[in-house]
PDB file of N, CA and C in Angstrom:
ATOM      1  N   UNK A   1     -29.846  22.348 -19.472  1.00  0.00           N
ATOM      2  CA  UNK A   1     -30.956  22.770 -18.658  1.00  0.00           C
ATOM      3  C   UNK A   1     -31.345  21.673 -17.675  1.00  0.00           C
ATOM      4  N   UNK A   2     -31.203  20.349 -17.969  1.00  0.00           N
ATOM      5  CA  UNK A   2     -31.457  19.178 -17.339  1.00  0.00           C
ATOM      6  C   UNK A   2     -30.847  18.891 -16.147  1.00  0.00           C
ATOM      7  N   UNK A   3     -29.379  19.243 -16.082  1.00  0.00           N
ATOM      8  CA  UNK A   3     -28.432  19.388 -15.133  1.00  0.00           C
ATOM      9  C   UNK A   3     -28.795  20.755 -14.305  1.00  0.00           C
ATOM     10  N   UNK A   4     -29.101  21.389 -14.885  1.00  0.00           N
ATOM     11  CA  UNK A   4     -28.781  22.901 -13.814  1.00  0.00           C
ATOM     12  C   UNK A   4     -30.306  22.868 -12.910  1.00  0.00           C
ATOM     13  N   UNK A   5     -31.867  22.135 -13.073  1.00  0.00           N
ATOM     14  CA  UNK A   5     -32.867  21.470 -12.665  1.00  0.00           C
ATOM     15  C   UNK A   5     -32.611  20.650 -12.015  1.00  0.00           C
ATOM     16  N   UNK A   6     -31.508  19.799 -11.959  1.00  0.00           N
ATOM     17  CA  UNK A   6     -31.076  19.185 -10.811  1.00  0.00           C
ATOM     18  C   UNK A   6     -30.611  19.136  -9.732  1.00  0.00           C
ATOM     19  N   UNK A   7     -29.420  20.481 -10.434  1.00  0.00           N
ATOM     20  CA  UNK A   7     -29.166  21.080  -8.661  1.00  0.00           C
ATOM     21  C   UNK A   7     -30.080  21.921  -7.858  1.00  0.00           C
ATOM     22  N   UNK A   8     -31.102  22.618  -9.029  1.00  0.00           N
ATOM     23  CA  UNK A   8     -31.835  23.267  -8.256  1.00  0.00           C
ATOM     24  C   UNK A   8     -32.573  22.357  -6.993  1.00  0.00           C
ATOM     25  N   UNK A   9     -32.847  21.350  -7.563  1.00  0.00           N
ATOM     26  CA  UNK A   9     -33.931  20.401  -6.359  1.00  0.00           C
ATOM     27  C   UNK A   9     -32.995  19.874  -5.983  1.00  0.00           C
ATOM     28  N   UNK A  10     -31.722  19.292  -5.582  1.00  0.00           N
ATOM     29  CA  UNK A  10     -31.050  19.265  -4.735  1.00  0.00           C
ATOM     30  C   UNK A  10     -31.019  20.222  -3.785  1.00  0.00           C
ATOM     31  N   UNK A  11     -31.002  21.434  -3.935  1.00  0.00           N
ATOM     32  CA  UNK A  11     -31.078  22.537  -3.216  1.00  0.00           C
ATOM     33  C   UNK A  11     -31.931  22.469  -2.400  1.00  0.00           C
ATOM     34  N   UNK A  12     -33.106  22.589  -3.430  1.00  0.00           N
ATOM     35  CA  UNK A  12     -34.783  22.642  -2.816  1.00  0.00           C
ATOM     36  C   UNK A  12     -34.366  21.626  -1.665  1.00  0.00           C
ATOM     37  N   UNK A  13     -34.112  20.377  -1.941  1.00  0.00           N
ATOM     38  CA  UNK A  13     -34.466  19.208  -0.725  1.00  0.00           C
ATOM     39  C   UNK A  13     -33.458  19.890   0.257  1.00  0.00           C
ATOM     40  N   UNK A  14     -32.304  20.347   0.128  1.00  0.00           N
ATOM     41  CA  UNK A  14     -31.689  20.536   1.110  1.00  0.00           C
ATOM     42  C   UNK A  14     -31.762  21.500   2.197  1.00  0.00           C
ATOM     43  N   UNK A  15     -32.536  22.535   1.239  1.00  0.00           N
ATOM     44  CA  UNK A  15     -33.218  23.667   2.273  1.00  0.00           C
ATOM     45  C   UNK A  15     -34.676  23.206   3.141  1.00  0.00           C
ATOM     46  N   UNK A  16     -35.251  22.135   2.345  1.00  0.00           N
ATOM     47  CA  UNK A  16     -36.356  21.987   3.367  1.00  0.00           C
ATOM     48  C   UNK A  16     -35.690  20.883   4.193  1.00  0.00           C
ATOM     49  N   UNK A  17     -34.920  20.412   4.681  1.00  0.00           N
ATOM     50  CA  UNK A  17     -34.081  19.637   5.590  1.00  0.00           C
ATOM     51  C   UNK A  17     -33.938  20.691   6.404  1.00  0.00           C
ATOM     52  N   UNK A  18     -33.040  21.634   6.221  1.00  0.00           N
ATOM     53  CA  UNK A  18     -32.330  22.452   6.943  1.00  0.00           C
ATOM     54  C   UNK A  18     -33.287  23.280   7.774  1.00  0.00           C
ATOM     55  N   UNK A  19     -34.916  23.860   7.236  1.00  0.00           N
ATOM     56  CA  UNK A  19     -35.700  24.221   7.526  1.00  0.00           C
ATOM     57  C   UNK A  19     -36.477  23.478   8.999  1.00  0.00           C
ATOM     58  N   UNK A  20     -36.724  21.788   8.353  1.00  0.00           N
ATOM     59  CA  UNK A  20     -37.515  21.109   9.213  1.00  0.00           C
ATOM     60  C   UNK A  20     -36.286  20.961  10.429  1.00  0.00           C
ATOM     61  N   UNK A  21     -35.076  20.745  10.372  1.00  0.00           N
ATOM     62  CA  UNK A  21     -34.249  20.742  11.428  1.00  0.00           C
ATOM     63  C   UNK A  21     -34.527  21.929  12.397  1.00  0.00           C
ATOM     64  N   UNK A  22     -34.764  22.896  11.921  1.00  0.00           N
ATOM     65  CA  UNK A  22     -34.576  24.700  12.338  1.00  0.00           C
ATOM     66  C   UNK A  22     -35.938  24.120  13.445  1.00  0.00           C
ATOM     67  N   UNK A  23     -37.040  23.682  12.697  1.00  0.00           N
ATOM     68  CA  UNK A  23     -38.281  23.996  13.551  1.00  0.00           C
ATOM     69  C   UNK A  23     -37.977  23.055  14.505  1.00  0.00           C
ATOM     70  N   UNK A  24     -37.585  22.105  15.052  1.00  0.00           N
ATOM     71  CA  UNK A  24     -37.817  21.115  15.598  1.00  0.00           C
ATOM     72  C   UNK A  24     -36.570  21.075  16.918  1.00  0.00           C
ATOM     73  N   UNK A  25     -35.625  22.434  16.095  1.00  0.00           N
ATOM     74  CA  UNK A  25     -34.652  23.198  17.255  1.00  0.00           C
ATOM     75  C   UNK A  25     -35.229  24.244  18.095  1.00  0.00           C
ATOM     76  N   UNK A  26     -35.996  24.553  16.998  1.00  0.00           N
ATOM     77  CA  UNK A  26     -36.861  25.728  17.965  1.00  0.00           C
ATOM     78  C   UNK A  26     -38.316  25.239  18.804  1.00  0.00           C
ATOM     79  N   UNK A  27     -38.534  23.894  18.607  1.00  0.00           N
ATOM     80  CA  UNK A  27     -39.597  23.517  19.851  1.00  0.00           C
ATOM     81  C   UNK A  27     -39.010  22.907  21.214  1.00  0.00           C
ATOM     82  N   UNK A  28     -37.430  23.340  20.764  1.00  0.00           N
ATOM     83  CA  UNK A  28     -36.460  22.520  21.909  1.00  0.00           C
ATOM     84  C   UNK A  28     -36.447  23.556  23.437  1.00  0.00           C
ATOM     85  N   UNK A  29     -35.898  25.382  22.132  1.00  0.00           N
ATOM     86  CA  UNK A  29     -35.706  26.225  22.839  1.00  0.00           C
ATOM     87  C   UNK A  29     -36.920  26.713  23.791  1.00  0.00           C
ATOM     88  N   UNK A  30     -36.568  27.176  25.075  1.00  0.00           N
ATOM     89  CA  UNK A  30     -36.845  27.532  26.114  1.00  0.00           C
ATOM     90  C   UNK A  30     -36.217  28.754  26.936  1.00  0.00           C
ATOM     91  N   UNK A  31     -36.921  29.787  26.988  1.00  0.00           N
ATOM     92  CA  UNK A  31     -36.183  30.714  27.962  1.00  0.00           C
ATOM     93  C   UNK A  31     -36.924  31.329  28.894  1.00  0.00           C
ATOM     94  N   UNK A  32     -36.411  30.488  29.859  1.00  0.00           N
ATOM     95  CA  UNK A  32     -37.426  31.175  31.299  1.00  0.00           C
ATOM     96  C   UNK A  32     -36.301  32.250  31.874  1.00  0.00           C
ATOM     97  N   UNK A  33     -37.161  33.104  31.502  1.00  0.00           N
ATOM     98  CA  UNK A  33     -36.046  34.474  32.880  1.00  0.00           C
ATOM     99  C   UNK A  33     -37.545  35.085  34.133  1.00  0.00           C
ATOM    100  N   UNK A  34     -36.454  34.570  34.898  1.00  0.00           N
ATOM    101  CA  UNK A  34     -37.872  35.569  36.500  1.00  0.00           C
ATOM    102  C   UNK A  34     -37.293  36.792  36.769  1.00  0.00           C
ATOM    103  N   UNK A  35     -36.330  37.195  36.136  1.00  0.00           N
ATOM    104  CA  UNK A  35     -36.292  38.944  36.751  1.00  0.00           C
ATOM    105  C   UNK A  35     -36.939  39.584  35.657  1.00  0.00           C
ATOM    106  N   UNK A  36     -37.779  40.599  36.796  1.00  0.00           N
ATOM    107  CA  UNK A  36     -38.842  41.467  36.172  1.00  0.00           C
ATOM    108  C   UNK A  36     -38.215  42.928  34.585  1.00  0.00           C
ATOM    109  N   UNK A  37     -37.070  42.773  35.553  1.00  0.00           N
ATOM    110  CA  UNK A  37     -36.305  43.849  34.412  1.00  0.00           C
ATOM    111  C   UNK A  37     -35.691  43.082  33.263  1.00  0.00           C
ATOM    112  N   UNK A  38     -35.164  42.235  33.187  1.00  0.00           N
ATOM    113  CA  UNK A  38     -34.792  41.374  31.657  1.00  0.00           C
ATOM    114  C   UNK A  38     -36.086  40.719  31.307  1.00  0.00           C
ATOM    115  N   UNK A  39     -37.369  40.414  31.676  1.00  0.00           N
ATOM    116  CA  UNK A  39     -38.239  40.249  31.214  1.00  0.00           C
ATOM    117  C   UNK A  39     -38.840  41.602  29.753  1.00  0.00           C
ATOM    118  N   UNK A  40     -38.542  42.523  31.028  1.00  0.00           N
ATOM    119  CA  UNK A  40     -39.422  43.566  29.891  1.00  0.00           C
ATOM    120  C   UNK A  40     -38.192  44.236  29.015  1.00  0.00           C
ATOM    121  N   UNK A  41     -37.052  43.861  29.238  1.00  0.00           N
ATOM    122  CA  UNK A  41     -35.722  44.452  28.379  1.00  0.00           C
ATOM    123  C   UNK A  41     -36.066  42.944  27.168  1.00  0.00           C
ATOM    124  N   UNK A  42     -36.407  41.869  26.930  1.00  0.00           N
ATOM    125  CA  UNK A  42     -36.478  40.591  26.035  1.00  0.00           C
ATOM    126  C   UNK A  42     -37.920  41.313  25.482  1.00  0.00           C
ATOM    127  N   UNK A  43     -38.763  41.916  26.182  1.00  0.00           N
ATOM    128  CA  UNK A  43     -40.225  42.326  25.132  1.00  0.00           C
ATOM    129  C   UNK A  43     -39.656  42.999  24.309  1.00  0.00           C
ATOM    130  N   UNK A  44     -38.865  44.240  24.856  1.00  0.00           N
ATOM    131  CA  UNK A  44     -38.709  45.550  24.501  1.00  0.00           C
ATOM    132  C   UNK A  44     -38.375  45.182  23.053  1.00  0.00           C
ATOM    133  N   UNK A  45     -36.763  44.589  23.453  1.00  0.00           N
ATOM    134  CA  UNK A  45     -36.518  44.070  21.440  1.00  0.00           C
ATOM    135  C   UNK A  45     -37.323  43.300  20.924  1.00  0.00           C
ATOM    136  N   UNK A  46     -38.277  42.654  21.139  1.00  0.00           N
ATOM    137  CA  UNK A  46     -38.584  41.774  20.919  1.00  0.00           C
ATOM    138  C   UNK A  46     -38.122  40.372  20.315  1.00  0.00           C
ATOM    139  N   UNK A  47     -37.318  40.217  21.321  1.00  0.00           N
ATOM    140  CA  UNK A  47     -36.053  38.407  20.969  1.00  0.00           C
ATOM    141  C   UNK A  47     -37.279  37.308  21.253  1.00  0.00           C
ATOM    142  N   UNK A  48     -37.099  36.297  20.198  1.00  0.00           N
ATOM    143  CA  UNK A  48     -37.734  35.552  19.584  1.00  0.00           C
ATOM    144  C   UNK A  48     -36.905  34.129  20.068  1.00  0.00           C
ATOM    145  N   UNK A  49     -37.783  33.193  19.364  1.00  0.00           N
ATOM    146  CA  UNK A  49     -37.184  31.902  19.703  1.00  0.00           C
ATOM    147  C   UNK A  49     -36.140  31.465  18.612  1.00  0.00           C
ATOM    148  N   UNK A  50     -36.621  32.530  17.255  1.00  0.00           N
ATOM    149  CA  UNK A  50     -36.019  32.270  16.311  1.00  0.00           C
ATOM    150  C   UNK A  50     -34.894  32.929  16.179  1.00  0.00           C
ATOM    151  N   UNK A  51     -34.596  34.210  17.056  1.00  0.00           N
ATOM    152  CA  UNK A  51     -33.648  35.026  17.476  1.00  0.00           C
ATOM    153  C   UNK A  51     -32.563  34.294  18.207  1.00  0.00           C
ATOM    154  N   UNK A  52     -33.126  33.330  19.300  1.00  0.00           N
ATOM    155  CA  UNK A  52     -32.180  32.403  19.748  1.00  0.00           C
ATOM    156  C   UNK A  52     -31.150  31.443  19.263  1.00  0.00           C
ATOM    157  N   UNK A  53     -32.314  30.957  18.427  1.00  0.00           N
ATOM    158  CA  UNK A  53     -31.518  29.638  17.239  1.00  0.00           C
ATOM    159  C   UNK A  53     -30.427  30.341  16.501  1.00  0.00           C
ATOM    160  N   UNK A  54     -30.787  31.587  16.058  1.00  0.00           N
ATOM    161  CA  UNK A  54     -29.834  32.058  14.670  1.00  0.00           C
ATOM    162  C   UNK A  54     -28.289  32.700  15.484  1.00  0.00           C
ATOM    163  N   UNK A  55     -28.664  32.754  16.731  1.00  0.00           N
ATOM    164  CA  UNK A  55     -27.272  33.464  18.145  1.00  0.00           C
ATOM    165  C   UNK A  55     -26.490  32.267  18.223  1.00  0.00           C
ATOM    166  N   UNK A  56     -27.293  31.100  18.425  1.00  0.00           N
ATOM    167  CA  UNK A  56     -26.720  29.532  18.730  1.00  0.00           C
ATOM    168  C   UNK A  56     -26.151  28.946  17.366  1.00  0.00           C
ATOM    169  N   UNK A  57     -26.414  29.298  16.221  1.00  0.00           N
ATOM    170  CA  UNK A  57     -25.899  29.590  14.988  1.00  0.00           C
ATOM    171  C   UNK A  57     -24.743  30.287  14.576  1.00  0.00           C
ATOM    172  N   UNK A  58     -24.760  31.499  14.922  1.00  0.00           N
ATOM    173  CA  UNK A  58     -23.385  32.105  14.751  1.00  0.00           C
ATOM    174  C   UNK A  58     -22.302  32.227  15.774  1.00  0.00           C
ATOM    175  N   UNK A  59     -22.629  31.301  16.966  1.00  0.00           N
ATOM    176  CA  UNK A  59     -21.805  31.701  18.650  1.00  0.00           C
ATOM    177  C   UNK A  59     -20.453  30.551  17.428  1.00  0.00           C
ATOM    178  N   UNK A  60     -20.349  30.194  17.168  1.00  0.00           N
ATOM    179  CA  UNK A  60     -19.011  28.881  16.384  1.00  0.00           C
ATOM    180  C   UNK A  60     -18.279  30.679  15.836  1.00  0.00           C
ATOM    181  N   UNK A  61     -18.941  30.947  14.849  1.00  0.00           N
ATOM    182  CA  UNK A  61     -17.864  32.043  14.159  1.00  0.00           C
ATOM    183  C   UNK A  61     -17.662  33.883  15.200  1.00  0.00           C
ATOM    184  N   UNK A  62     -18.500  34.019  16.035  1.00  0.00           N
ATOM    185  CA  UNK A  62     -18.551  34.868  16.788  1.00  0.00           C
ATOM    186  C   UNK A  62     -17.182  34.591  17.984  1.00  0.00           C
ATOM    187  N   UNK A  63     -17.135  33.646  18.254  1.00  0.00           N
ATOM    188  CA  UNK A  63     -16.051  33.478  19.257  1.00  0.00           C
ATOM    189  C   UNK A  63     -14.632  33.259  18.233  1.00  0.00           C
ATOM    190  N   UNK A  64     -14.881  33.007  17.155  1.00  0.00           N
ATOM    191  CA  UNK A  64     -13.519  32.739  16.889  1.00  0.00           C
ATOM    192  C   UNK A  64     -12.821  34.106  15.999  1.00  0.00           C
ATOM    193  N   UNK A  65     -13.844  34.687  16.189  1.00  0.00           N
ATOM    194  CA  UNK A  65     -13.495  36.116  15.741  1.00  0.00           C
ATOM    195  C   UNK A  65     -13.468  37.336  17.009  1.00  0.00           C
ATOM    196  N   UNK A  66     -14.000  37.228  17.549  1.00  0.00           N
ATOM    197  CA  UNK A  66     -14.034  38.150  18.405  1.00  0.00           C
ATOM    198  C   UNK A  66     -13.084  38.884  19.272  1.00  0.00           C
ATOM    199  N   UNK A  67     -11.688  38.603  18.873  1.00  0.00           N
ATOM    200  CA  UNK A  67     -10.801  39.562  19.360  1.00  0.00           C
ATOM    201  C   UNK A  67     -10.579  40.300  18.420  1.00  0.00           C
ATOM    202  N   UNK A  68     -10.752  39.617  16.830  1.00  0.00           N
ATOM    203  CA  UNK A  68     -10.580  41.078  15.788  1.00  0.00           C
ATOM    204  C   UNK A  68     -11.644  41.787  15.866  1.00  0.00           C
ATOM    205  N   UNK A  69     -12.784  41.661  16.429  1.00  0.00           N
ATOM    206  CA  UNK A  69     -13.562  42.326  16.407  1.00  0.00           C
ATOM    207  C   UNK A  69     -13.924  43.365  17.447  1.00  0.00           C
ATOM    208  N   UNK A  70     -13.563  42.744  19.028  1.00  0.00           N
ATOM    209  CA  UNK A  70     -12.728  44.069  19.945  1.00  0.00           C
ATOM    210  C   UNK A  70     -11.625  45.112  19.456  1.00  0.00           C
ATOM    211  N   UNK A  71     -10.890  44.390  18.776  1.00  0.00           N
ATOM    212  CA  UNK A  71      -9.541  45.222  18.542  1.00  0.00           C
ATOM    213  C   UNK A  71     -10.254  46.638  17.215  1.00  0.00           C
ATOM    214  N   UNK A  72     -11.239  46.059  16.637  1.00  0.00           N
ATOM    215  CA  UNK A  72     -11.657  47.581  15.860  1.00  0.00           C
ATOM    216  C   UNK A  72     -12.257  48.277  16.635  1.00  0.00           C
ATOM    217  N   UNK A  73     -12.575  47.778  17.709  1.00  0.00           N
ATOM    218  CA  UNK A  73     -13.805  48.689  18.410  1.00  0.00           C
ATOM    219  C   UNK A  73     -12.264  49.488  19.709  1.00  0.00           C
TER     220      UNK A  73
END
């Protein structure tokens, strides 16, 4: 039980790392758009800053997949 309490808070610390990194990426992000129509197409879904980070997150495995992923479509 002593051991398996250990990795748990290893964990723990490692997720609040990964967390405080997240916020401090997201006071980085910035998205200014001036056209009036992708303005209200970004309300519409409502894309986030946190929406950004998690795109800038998966763009590494999205590109390296993405011809198998045309080829089903």
């Amino acid at each position: 039980m002593g051991f398996l309490s250990f990795i748990k808070d290893k964990k723990s610390a490692s997720n609040e790392a990964a967390i405080e990194k997240d916020q401090e990426l997201i006071q980085q992000i910035a998205l200014t758009v001036d056209e009036p129509s992708l303005q209200k197409q970004i309300k519409m879904v409502g894309l986030t800053k946190n929406d950004l980070l998690l795109s800038s997150k998966l763009k590494p495995y999205i590109e390296d997949n993405i011809q198998n992923t045309q080829s089903i479509f």
